[in-house]
C-alpha atoms as a PDB file:
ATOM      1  CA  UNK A   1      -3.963 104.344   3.934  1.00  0.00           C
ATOM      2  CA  UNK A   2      -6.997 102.268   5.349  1.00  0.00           C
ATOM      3  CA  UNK A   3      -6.020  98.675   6.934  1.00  0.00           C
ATOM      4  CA  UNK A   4      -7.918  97.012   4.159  1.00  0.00           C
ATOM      5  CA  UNK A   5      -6.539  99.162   1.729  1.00  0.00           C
ATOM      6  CA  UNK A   6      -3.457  96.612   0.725  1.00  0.00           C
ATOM      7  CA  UNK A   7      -2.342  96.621  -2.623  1.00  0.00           C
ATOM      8  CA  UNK A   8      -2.924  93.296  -4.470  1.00  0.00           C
ATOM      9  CA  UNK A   9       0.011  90.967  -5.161  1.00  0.00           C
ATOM     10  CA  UNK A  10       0.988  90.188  -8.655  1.00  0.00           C
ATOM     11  CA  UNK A  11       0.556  86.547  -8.731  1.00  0.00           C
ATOM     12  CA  UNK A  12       1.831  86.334 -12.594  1.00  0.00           C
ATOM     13  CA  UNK A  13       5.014  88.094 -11.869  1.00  0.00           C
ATOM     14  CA  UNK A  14       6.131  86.322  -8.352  1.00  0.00           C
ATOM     15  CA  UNK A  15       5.496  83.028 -10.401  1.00  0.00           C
ATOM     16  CA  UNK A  16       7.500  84.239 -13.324  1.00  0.00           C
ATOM     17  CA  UNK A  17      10.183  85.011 -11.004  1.00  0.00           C
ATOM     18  CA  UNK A  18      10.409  81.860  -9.307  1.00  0.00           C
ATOM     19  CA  UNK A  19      10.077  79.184 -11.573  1.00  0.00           C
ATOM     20  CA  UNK A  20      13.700  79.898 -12.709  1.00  0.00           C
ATOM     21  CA  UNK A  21      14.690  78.437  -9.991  1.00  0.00           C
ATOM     22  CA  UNK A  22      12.148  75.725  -9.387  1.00  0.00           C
ATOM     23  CA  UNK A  23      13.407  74.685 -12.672  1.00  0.00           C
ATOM     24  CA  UNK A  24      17.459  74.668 -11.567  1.00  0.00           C
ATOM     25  CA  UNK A  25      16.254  72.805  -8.420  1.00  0.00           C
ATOM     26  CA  UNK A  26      14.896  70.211 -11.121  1.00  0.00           C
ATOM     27  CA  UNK A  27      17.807  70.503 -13.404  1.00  0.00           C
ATOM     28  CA  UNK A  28      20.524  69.550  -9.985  1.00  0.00           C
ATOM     29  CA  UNK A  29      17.911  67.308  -8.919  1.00  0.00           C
ATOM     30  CA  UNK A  30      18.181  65.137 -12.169  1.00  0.00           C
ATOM     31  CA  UNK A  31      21.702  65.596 -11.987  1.00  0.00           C
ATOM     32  CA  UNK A  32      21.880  63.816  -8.761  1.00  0.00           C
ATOM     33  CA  UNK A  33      19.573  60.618  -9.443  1.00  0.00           C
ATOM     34  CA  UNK A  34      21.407  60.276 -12.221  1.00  0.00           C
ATOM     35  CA  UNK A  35      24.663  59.829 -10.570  1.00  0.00           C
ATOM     36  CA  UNK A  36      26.640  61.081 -13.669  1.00  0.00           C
ATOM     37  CA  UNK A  37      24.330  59.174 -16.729  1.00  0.00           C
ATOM     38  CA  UNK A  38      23.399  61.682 -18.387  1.00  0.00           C
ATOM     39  CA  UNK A  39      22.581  59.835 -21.731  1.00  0.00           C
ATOM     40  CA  UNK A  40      20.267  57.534 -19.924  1.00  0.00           C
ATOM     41  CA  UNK A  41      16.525  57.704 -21.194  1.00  0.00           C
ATOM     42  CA  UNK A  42      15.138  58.917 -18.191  1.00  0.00           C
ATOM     43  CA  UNK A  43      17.443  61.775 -17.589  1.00  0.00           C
ATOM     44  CA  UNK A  44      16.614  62.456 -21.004  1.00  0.00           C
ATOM     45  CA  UNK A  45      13.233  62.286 -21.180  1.00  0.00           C
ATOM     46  CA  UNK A  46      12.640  65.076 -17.605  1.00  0.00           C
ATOM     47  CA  UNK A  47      15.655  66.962 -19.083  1.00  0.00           C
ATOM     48  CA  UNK A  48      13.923  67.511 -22.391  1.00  0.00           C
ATOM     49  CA  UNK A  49      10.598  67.945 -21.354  1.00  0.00           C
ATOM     50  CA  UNK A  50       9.813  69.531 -17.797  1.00  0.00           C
ATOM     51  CA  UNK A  51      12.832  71.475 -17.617  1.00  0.00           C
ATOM     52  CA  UNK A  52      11.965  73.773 -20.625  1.00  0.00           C
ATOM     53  CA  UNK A  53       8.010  73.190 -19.903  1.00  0.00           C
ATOM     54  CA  UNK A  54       9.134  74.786 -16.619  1.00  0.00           C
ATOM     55  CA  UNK A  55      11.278  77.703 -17.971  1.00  0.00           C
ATOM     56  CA  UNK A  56       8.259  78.173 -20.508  1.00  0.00           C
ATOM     57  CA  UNK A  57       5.420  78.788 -18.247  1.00  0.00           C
ATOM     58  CA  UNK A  58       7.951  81.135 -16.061  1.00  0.00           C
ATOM     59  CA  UNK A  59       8.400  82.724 -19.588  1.00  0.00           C
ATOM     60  CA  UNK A  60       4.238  83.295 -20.185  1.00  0.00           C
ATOM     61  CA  UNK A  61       3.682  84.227 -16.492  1.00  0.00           C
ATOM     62  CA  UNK A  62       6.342  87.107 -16.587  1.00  0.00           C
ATOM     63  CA  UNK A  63       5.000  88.160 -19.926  1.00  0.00           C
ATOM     64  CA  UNK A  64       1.124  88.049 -18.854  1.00  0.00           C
ATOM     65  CA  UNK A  65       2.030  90.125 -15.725  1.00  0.00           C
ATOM     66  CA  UNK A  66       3.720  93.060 -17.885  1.00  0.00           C
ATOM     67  CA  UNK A  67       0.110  94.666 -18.633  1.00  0.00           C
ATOM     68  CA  UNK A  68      -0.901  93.779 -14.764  1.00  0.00           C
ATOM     69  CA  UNK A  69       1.840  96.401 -13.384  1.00  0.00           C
ATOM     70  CA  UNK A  70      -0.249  99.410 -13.390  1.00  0.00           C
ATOM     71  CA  UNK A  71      -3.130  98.420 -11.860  1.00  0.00           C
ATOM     72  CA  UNK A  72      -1.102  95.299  -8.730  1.00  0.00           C
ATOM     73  CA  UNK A  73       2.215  96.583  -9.406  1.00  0.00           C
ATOM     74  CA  UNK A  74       5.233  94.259  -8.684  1.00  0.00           C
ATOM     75  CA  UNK A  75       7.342  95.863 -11.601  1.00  0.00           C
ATOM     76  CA  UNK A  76      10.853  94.792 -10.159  1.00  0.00           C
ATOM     77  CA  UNK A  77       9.214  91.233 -10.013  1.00  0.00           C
ATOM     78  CA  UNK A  78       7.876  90.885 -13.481  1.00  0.00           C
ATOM     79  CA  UNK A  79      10.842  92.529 -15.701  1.00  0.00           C
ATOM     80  CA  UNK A  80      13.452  90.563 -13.194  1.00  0.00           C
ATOM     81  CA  UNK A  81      11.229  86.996 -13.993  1.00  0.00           C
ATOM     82  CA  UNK A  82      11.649  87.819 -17.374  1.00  0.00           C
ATOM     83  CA  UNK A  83      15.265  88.404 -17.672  1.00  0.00           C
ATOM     84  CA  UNK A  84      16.057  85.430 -15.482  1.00  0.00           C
ATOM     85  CA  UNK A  85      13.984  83.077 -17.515  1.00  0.00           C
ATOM     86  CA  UNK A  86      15.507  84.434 -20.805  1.00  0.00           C
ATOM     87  CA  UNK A  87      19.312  84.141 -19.148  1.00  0.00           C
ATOM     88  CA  UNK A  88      18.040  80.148 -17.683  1.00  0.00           C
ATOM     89  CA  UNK A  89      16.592  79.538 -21.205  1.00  0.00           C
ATOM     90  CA  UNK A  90      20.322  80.687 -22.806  1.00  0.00           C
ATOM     91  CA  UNK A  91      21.717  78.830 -20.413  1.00  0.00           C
ATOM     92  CA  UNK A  92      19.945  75.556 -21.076  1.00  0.00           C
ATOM     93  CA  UNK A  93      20.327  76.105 -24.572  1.00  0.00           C
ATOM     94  CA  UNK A  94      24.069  76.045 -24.599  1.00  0.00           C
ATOM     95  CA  UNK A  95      24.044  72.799 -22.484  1.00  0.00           C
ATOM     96  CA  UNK A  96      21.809  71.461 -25.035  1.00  0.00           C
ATOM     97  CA  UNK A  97      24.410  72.279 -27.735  1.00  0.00           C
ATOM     98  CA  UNK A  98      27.206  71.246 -25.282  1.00  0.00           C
ATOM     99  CA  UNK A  99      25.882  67.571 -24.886  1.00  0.00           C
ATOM    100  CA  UNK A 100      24.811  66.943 -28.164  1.00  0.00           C
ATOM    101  CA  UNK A 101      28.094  67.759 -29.237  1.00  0.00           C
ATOM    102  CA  UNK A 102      29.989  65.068 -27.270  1.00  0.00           C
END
């Protein structure tokens, strides 16, 4: 193997992987400017919106990078990204369910 003869990174995949995350760093970040008011409108509002809008795009990116594997690889990456956004996504929607309910 040549020194210019890298593989290329699977951009798709690494950001389906990470925004998880990004989006739990959002989710304990509301959590904390909120001090504890979680039915105020602005909690609301980011809760509702860029939380899933974040879990979303992590969803697309892992899917788009499924038909990139062959030819950048990053398999572990793109079925992992996948599987945690599903698992954030179930998560979200039972605390959905759990504060609408009381």
């Amino acid at each position: 193997m040549k020194l210019c003869e890298f593989s290329k990174t699977n951009h798709l995949a690494v950001a389906g992987f990470l925004l998880p995350f990004v989006a739990a760093g959002v989710t304990g970040l509301l959590i904390l400017i909120s001090q504890g008011d979680f039915k105020s409108f602005k909690f609301s509002v980011l809760y509702l919106t860029a939380v899933p809008l974040i879990m979303l795009t992590g969803v697309v990116s892992s899917v788009k990078s499924i038909p990139l594997i062959e030819e950048k690889g990053d398999k572990d990456y793109a079925y992992s990204g996948l599987t945690l956004n599903l698992l954030f996504i179930f998560v979200y929607i039972t605390s959905l369910i759990y504060f609408f309910l009381n």
